[in-house]
PDB file of N, CA and C in Angstrom:
ATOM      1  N   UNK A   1       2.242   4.564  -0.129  1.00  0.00           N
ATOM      2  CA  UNK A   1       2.331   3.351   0.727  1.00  0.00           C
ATOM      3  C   UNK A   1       3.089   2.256  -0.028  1.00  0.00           C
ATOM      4  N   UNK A   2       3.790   1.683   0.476  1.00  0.00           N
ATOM      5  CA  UNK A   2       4.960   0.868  -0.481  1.00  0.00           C
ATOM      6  C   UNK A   2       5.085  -0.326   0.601  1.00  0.00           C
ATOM      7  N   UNK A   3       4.127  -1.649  -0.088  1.00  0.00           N
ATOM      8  CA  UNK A   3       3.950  -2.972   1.156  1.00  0.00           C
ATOM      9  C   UNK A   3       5.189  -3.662   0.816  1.00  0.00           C
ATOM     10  N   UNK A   4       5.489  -4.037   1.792  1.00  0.00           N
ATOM     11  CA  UNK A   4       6.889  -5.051   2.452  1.00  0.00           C
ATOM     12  C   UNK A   4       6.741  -6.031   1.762  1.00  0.00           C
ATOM     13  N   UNK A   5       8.417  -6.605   1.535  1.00  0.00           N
ATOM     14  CA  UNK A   5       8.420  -8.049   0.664  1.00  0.00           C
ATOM     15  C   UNK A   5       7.287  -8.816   1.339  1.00  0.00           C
ATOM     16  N   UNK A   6       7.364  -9.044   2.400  1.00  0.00           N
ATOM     17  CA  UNK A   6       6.931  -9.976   3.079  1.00  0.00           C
ATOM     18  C   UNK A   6       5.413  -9.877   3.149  1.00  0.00           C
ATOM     19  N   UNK A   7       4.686  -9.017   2.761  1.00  0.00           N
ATOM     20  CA  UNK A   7       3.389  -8.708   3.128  1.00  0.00           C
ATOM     21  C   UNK A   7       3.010  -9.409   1.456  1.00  0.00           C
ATOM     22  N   UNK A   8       3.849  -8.838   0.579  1.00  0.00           N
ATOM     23  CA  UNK A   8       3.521  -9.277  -0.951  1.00  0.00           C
ATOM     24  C   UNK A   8       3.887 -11.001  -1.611  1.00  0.00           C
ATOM     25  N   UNK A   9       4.522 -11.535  -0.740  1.00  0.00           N
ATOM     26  CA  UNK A   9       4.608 -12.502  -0.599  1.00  0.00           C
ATOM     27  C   UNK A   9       3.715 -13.806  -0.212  1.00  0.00           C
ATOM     28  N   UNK A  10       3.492 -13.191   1.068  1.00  0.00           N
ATOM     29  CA  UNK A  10       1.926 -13.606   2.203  1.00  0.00           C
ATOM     30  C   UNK A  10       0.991 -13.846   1.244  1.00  0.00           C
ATOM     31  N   UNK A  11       0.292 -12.148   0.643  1.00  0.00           N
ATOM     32  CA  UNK A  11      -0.570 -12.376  -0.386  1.00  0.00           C
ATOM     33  C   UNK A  11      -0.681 -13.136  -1.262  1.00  0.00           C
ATOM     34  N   UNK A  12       0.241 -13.026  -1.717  1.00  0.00           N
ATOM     35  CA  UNK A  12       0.843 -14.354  -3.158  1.00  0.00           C
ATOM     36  C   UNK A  12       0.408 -15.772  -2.650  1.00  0.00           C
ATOM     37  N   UNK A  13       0.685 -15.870  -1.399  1.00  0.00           N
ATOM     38  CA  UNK A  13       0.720 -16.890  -1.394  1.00  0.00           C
ATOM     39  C   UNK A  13      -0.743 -17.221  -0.979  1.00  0.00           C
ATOM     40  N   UNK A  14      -1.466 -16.523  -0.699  1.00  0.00           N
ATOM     41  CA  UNK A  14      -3.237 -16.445  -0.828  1.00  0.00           C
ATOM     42  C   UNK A  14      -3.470 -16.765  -1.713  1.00  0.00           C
ATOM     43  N   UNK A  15      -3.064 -15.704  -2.610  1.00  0.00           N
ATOM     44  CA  UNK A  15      -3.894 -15.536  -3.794  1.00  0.00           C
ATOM     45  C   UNK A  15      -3.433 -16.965  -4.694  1.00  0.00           C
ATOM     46  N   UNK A  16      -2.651 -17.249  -4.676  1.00  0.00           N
ATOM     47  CA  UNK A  16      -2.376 -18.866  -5.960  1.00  0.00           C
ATOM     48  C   UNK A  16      -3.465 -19.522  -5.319  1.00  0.00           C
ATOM     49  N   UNK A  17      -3.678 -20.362  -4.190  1.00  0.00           N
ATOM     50  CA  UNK A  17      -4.950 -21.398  -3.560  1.00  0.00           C
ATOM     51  C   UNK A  17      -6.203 -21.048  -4.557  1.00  0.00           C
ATOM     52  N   UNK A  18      -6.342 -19.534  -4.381  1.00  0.00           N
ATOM     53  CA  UNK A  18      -7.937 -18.612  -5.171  1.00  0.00           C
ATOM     54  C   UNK A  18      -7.661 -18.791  -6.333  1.00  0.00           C
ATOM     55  N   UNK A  19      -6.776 -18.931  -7.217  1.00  0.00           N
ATOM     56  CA  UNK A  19      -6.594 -18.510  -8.500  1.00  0.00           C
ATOM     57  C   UNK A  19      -6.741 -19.919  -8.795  1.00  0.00           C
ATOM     58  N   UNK A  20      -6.621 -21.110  -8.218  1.00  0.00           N
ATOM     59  CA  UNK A  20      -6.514 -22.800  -8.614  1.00  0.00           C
ATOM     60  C   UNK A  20      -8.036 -23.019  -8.347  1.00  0.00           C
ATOM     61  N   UNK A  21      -8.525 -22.300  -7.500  1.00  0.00           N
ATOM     62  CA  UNK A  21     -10.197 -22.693  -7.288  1.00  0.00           C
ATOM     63  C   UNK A  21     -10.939 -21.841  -8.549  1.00  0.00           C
ATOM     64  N   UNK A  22     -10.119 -20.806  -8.749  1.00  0.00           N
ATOM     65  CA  UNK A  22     -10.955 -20.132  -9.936  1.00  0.00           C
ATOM     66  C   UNK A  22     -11.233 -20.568 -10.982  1.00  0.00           C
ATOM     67  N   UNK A  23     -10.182 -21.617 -11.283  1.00  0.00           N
ATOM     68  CA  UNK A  23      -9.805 -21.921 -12.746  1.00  0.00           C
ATOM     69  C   UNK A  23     -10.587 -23.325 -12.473  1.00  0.00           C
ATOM     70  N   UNK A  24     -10.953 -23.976 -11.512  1.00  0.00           N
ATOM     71  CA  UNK A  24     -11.874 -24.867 -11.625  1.00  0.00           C
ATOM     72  C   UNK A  24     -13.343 -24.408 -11.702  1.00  0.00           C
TER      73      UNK A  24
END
């Protein structure tokens, strides 16, 4: 299974918000 720029991107762009709450 090989996810689309765009799907890995999306995520990314989830995942930074989570990763700034984490680190608080």
């Amino acid at each position: 299974m090989r996810p689309s720029v765009g799907t890995i991107t999306s995520i990314q762009r989830l995942t930074q918000p989570l990763n700034v709450v984490l680190v608080y």
